[in-house]
C-alpha atoms as a PDB file:
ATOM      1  CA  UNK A   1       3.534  32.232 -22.601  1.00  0.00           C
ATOM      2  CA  UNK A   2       4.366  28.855 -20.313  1.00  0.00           C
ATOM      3  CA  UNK A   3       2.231  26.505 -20.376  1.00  0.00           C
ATOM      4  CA  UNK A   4       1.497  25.310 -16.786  1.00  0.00           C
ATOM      5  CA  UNK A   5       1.020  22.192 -15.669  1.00  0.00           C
ATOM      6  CA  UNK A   6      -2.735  20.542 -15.253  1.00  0.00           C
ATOM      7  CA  UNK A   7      -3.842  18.067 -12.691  1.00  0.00           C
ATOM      8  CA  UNK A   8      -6.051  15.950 -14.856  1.00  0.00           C
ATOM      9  CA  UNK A   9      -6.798  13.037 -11.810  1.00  0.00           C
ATOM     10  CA  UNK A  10      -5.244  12.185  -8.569  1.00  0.00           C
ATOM     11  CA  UNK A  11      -4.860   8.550  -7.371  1.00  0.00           C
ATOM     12  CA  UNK A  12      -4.152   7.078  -4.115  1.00  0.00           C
ATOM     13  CA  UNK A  13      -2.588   3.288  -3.761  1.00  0.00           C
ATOM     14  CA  UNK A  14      -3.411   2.141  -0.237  1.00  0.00           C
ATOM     15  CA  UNK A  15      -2.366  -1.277  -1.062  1.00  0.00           C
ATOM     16  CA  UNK A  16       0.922  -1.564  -3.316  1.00  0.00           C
ATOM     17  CA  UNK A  17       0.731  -3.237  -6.932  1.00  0.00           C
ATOM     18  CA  UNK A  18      -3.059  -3.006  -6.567  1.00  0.00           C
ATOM     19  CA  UNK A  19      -5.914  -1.259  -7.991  1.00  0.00           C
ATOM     20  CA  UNK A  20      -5.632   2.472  -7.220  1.00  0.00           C
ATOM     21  CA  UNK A  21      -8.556   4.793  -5.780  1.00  0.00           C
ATOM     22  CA  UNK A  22      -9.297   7.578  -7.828  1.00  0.00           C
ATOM     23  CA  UNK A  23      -9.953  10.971  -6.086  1.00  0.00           C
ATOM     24  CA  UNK A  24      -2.857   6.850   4.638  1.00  0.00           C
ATOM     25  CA  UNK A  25      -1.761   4.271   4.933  1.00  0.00           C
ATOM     26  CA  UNK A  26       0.834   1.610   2.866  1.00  0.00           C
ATOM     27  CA  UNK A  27       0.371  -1.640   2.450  1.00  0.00           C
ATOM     28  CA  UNK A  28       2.248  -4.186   0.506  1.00  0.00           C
ATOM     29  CA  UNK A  29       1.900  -7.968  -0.528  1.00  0.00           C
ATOM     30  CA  UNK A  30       5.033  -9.754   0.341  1.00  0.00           C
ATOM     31  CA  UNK A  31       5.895 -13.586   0.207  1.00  0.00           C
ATOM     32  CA  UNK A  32       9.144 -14.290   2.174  1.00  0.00           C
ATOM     33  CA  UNK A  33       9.874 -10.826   2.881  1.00  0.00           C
ATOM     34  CA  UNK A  34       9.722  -9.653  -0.737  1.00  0.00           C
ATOM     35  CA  UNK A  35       7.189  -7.615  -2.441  1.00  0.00           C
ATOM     36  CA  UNK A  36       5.123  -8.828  -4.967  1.00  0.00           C
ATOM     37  CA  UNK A  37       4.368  -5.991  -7.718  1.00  0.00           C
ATOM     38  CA  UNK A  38       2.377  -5.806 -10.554  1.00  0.00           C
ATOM     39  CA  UNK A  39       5.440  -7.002 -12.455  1.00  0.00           C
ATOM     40  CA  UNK A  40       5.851 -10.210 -11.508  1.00  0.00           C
ATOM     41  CA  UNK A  41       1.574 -10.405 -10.402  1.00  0.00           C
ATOM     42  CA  UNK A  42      -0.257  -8.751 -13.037  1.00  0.00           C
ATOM     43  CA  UNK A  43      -3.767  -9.994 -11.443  1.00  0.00           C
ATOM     44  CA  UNK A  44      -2.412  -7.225  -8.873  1.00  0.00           C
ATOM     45  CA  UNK A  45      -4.334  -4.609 -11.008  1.00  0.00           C
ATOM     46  CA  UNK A  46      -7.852  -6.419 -10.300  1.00  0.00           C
ATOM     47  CA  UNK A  47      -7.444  -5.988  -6.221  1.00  0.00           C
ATOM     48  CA  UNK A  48     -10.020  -2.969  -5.706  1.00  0.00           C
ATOM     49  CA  UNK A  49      -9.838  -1.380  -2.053  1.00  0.00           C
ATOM     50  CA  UNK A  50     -12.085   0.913  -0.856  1.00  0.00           C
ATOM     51  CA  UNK A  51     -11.688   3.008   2.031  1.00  0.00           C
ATOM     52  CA  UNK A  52     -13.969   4.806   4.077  1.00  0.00           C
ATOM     53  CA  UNK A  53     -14.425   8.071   3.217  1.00  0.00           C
ATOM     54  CA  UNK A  54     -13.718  10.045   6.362  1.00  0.00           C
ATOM     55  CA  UNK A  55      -9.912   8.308   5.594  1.00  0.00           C
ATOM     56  CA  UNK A  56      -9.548  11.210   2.938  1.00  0.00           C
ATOM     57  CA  UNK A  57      -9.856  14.258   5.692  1.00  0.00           C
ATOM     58  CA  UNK A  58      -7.218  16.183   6.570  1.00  0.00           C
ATOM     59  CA  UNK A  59      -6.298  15.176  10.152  1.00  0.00           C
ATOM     60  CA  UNK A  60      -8.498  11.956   9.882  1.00  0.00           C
ATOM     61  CA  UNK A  61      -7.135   9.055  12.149  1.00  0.00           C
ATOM     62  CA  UNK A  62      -8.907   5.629  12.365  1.00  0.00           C
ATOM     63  CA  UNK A  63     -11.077   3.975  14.843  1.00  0.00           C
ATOM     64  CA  UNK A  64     -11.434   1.049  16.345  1.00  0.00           C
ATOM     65  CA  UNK A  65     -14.421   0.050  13.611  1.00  0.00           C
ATOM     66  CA  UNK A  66     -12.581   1.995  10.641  1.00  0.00           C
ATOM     67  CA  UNK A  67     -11.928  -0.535   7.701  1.00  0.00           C
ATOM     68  CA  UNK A  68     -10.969  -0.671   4.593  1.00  0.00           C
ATOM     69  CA  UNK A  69     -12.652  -3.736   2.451  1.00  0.00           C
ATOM     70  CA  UNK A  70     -10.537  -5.429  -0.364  1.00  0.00           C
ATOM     71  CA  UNK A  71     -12.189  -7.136  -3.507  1.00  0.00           C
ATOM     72  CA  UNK A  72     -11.187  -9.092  -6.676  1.00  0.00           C
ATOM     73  CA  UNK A  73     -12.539 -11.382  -9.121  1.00  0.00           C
ATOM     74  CA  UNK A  74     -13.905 -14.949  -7.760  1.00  0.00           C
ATOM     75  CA  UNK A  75     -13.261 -13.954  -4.116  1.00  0.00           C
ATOM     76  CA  UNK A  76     -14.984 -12.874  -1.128  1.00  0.00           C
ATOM     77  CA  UNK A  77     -14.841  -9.302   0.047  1.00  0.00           C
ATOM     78  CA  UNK A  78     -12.237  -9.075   2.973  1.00  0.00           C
ATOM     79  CA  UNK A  79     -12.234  -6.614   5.294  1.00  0.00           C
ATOM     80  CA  UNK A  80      -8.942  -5.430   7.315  1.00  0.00           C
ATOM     81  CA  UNK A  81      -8.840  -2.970  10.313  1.00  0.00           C
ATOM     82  CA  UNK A  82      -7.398   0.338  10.017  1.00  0.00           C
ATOM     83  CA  UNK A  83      -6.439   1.122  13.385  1.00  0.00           C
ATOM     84  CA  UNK A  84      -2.846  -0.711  14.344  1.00  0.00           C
ATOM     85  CA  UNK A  85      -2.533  -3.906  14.006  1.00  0.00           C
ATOM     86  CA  UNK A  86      -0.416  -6.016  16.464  1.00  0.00           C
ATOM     87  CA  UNK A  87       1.593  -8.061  14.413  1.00  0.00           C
ATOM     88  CA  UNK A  88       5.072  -7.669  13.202  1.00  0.00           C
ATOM     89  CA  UNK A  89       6.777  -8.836  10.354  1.00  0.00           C
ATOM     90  CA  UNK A  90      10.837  -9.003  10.300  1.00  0.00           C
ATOM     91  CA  UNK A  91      12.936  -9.258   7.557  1.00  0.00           C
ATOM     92  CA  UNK A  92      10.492  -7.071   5.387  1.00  0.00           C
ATOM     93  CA  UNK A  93      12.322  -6.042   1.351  1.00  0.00           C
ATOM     94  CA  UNK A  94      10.640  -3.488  -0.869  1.00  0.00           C
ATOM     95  CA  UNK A  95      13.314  -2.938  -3.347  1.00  0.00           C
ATOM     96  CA  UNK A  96      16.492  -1.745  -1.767  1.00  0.00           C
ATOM     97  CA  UNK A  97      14.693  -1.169   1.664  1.00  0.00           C
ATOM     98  CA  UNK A  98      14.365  -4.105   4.447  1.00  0.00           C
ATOM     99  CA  UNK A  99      12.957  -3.714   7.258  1.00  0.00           C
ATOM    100  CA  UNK A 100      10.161  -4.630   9.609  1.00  0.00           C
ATOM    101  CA  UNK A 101       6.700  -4.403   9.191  1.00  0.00           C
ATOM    102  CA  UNK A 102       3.533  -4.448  11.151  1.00  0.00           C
ATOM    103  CA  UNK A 103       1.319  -8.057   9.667  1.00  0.00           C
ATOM    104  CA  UNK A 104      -2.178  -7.826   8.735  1.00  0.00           C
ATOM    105  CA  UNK A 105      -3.017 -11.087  10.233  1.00  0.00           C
ATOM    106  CA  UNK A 106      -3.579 -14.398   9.229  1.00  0.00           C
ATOM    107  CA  UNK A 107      -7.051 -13.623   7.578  1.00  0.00           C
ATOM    108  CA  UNK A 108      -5.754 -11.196   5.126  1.00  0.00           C
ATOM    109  CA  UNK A 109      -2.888 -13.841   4.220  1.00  0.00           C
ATOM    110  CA  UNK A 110      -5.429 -16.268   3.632  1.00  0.00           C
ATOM    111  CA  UNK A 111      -7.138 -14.177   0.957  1.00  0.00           C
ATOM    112  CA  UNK A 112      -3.889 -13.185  -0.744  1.00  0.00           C
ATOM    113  CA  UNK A 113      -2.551 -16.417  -0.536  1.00  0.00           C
ATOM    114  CA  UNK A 114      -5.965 -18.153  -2.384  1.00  0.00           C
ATOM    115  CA  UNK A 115      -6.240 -15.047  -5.068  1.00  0.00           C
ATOM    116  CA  UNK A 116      -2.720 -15.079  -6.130  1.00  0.00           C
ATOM    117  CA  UNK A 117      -1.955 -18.579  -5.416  1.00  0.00           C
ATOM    118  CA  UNK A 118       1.457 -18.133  -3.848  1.00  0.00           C
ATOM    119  CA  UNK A 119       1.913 -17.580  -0.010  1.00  0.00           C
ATOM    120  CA  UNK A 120       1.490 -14.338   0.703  1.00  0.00           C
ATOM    121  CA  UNK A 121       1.372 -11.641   4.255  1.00  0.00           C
ATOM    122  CA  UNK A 122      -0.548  -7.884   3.704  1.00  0.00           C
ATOM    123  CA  UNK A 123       1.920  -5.696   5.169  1.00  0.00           C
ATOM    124  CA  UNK A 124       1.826  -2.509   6.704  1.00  0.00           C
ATOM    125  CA  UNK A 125       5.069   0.236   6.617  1.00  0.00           C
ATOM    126  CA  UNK A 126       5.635   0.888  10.451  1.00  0.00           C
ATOM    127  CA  UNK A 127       6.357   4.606  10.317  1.00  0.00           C
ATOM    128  CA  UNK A 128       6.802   4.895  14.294  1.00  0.00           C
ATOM    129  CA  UNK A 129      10.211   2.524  13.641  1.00  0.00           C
ATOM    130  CA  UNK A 130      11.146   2.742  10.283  1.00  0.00           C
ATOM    131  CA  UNK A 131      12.006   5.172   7.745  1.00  0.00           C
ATOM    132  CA  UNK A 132      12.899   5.249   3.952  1.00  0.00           C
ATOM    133  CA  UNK A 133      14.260   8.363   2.398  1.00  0.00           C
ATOM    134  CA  UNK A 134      14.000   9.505  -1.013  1.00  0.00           C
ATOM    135  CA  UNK A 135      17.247   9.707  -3.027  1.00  0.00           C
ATOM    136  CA  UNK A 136      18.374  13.190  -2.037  1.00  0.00           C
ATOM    137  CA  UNK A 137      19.572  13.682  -5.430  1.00  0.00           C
ATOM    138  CA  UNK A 138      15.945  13.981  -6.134  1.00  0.00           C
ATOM    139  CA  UNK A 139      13.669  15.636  -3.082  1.00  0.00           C
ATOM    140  CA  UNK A 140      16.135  15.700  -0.217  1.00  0.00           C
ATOM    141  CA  UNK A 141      14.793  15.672   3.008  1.00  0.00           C
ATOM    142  CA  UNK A 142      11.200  13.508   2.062  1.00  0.00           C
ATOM    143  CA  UNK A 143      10.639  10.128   3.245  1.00  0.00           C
ATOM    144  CA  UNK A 144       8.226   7.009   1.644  1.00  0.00           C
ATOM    145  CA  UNK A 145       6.933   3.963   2.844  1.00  0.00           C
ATOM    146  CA  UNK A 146       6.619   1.099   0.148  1.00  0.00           C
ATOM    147  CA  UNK A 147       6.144   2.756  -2.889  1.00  0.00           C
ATOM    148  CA  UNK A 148       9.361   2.610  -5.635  1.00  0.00           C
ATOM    149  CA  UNK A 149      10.901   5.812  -5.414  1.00  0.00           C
ATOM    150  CA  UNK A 150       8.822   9.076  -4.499  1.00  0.00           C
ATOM    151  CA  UNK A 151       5.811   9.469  -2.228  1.00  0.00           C
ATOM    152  CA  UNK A 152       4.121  11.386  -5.775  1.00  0.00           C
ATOM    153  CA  UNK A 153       4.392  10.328  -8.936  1.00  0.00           C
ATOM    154  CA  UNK A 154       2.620  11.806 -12.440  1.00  0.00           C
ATOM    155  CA  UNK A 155       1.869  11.223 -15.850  1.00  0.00           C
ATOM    156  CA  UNK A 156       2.543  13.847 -18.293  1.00  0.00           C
ATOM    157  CA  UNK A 157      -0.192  13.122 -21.126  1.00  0.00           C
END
């Protein structure tokens, strides 16, 4: 007999290279247009986000008060708007994508700016004008936003 495959957790990554959520929306850290990853950023993995939980039902979209709050070591919480923000970043490069993105704002580039210490912009993937498709050799006919290379990943254990 097979065995079949177990789901042993389930993570979300609302903001790229940080912290995940254990159990949408895709942000990313960029300086100059390029993405900052845990790689090159390692205190990355000490951003926590939390989002409200109403964010994690089916059909769910946000409000004019829906938030989601970022924290890290040494810094204040910071709290960024889920609803659209108005801001648009050009010249956006996750990888092999570029693009444009919708900005966070100037608060939320202060905070990533003073925890990392580089110059930074929280970035959002504008789905209504961009797209990013998944190598078709792979799942043909799925799209992602910032993430590497597939919108789900797993870890055989």
């Amino acid at each position: 007999m097979e065995a079949a495959a177990k789901i042993s957790s389930i993570f979300i990554y609302p903001v790229k290279s940080c912290r995940g959520i254990s159990l949408l929306l895709d942000l990313d850290v960029n300086q100059k247009g390029r993405a900052y990853t845990q790689r090159v950023e390692p205190k990355l993995a000490l951003v926590q986000v939390d989002l409200p939980i109403e964010a994690f039902s089916l059909g769910w979209e946000p409000t004019k008060d829906s938030y989601m709050v970022i924290k890290a070591p040494e810094m204040d919480s910071l709290k960024v708007l889920l609803s659209k923000p108005s801001g648009v970043a050009d010249g956006v490069s996750v990888w092999e994508w570029s693009g444009s993105a919708l900005d966070e704002g100037d608060e939320a580039s202060k905070w990533f700016t003073k925890y990392i210490g580089k110059p930074s912009r929280l970035v959002r993937f504008n789905a209504a004008s961009e797209t990013r498709h998944v190598d078709p050799e792979y799942a043909r006919g799925h799209n992602i936003m910032f993430s590497d290379e597939y919108p789900f990943i797993y870890r055989c254990s």
